[in-house]
Structure formats: C-alpha cells, structure tokens
C-alpha atoms as a PDB file:
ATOM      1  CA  UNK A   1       0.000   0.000   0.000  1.00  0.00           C
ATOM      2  CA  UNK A   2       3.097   2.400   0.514  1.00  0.00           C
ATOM      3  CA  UNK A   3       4.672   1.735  -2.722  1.00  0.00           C
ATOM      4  CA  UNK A   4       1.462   2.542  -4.006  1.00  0.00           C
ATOM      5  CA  UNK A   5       1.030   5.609  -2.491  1.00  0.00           C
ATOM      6  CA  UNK A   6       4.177   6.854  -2.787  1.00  0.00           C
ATOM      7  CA  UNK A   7       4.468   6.125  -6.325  1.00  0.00           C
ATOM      8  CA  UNK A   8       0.759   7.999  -7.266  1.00  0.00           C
ATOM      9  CA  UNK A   9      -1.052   4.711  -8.101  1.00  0.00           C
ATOM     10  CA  UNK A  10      -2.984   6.201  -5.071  1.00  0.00           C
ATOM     11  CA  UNK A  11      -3.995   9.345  -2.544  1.00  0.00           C
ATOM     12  CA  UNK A  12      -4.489   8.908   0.971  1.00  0.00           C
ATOM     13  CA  UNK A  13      -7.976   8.915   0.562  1.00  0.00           C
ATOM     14  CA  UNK A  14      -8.392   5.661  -1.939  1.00  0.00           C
ATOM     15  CA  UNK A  15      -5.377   4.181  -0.268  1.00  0.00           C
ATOM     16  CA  UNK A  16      -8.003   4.144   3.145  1.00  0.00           C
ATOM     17  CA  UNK A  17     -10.829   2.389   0.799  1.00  0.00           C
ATOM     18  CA  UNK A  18      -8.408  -0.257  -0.507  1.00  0.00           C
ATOM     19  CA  UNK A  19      -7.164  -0.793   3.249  1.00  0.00           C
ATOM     20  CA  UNK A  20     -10.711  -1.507   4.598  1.00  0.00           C
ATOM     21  CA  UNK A  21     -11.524  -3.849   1.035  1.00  0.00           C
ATOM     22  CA  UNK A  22      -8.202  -5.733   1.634  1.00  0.00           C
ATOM     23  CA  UNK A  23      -9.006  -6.500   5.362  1.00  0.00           C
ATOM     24  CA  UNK A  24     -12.591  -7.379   4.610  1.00  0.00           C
ATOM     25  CA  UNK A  25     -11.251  -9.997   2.705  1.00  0.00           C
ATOM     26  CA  UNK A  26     -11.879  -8.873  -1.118  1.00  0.00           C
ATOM     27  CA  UNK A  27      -8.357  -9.453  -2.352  1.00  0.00           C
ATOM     28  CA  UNK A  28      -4.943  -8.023  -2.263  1.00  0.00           C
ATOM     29  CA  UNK A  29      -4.677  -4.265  -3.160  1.00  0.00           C
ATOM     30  CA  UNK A  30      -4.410  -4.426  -6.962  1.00  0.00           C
ATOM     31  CA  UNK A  31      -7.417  -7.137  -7.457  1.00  0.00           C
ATOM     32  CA  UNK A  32      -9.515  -4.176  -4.824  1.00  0.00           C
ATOM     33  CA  UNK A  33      -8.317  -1.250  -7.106  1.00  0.00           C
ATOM     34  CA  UNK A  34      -9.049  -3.210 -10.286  1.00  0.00           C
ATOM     35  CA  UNK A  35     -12.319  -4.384  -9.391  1.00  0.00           C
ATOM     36  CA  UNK A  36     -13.275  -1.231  -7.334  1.00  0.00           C
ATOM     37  CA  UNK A  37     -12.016   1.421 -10.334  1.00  0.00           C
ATOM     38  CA  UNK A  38      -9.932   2.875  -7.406  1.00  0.00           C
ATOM     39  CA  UNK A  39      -6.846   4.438  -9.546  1.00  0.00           C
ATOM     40  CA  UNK A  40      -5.916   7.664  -9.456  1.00  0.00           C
ATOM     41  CA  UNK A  41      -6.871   9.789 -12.465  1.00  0.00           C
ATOM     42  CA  UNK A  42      -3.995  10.794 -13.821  1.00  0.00           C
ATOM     43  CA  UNK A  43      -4.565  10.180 -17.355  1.00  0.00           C
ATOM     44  CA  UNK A  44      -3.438  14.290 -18.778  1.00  0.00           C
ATOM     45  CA  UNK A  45      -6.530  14.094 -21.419  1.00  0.00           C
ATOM     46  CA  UNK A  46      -8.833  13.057 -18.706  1.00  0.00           C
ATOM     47  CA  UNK A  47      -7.909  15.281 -16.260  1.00  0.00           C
ATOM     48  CA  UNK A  48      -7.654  18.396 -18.543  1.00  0.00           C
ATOM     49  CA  UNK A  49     -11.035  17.283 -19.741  1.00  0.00           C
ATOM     50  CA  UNK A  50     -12.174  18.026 -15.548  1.00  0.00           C
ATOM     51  CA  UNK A  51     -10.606  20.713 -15.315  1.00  0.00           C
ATOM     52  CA  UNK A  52     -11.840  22.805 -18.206  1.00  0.00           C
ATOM     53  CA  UNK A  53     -15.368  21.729 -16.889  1.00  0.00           C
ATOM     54  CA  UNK A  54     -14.331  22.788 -13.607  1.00  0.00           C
ATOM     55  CA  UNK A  55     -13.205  26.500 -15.149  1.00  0.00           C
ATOM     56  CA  UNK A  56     -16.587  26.587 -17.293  1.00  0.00           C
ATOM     57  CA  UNK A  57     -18.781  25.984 -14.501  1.00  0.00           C
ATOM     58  CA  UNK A  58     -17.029  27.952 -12.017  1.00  0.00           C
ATOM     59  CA  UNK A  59     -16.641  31.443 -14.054  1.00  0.00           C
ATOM     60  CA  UNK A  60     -16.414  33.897 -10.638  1.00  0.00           C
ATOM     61  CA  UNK A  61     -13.792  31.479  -9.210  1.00  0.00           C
ATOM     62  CA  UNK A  62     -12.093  31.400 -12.456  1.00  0.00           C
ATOM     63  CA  UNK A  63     -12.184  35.011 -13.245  1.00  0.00           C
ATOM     64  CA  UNK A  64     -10.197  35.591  -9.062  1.00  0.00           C
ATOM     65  CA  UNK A  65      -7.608  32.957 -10.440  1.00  0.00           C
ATOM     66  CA  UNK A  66      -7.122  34.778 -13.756  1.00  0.00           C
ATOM     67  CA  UNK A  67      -6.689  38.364 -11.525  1.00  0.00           C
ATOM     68  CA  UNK A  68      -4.070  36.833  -9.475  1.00  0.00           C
ATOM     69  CA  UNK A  69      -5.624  35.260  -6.685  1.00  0.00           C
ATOM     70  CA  UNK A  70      -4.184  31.631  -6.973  1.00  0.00           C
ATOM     71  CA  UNK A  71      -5.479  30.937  -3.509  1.00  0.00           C
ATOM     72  CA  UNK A  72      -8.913  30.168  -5.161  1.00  0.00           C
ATOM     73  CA  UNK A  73      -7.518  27.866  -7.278  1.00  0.00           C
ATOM     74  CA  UNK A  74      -8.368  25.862  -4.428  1.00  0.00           C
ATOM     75  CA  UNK A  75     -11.888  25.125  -5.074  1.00  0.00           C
ATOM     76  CA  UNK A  76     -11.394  24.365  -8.702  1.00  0.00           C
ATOM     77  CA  UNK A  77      -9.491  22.109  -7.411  1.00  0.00           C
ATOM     78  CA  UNK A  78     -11.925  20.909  -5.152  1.00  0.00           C
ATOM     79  CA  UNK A  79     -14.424  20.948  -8.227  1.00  0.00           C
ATOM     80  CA  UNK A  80     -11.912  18.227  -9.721  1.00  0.00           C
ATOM     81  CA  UNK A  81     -11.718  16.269  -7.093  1.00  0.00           C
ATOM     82  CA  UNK A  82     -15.658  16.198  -6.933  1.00  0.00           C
ATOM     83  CA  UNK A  83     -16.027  15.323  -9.887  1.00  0.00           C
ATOM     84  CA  UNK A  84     -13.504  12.702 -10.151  1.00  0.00           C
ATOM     85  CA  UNK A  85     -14.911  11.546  -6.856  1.00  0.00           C
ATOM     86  CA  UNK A  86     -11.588  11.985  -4.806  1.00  0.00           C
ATOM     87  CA  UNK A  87      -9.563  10.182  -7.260  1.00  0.00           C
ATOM     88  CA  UNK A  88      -7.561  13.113  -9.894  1.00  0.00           C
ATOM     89  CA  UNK A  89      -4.399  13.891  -8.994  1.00  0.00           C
ATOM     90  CA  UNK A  90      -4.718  16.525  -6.858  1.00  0.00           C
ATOM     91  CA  UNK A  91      -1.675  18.291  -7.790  1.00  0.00           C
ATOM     92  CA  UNK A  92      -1.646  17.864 -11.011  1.00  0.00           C
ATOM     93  CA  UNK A  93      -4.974  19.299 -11.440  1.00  0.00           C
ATOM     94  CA  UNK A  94      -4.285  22.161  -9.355  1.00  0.00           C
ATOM     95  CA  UNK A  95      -0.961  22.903 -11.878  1.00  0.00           C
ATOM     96  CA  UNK A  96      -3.575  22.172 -14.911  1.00  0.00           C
ATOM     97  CA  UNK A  97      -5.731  24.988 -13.418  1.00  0.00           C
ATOM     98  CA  UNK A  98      -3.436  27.485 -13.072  1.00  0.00           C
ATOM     99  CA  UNK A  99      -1.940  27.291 -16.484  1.00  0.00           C
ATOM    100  CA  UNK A 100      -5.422  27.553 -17.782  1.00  0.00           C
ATOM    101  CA  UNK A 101      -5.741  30.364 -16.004  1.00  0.00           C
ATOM    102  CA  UNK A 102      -2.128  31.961 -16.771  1.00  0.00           C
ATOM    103  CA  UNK A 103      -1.332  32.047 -13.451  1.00  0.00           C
ATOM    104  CA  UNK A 104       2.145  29.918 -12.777  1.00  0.00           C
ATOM    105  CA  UNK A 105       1.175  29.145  -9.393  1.00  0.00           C
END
C-alpha cells in the first residue's frame, strides 16, 4: 500500500478504501483497485477534460484565479476532485488549473 502511495497509483484517501476492502477480505490491493475502479486519475486528457469543466462551470472562481488570486484555485481544485470523486491527482490538477488560467502558481 506504501509503494502505491508513494508512487501515485494512489492518494491517501483511496489508499483508506483499498485498506478496509483488503481486510474485509476482497483481495490483495491491486485485485480491490481493479475491481473497485480505485486508480488515481492521472490520465493528462482526462484530467484536462475536468478541469476545463471545472473553469466553465465555475466562471467567478475562475475570473479571481485569472486576476491573481491563486489561492482560489483551491476550489477548482476541489471541483476536480468532486467530480472525479476523490480520485484526480490533486496536484496535477491544481498545476492544470493554473496554467489555464495563466497564473504559474
């Protein structure tokens, strides 16, 4: 489960879900991440894909990140993770924003 995590097969948060499948007795990790879809989404066209929905739907927020306000960023980001339920790279999509938005971070 470390080498998972550390590597960014996983986040702390689907790491915890593959934890409590394993000990319930559905498999190692990889058959619970297979059979669950617990992978991270880290797949760039995907994740761009989220992102530019997250932008679109979120105009106000986007318009603070474009004026140099980076902190909101944040609930893009939060919009991503939403969406993906918990399971986009985090950072990644955060660094996706931000170019999107012109802002370097």
């Amino acid at each position: 489960m470390t080498e998972l995590v550390a590597s960014g097969a996983l986040n702390d948060r689907l790491a915890r879900q593959v934890l409590a499948a394993v000990l319930a007795g559905e498999g190692g990790p990889d058959e619970v991440i297979a059979s669950r879809g617990l992978a991270v989404v880290s797949d760039e066209g995907k994740l761009a894909a989220v992102v530019d929905e997250a932008i679109e739907a979120n105009p106000e927020v986007a318009g603070r990140v474009r004026s140099g306000k980076v902190a909101a960023a944040s609930a893009l980001a939060g919009a991503v993770m939403k969406t993906t339920r918990g399971q986009a790279d985090a950072v990644r999509a955060r660094e996706l924003i931000l170019q999107r938005l012109g802002q370097s971070g």
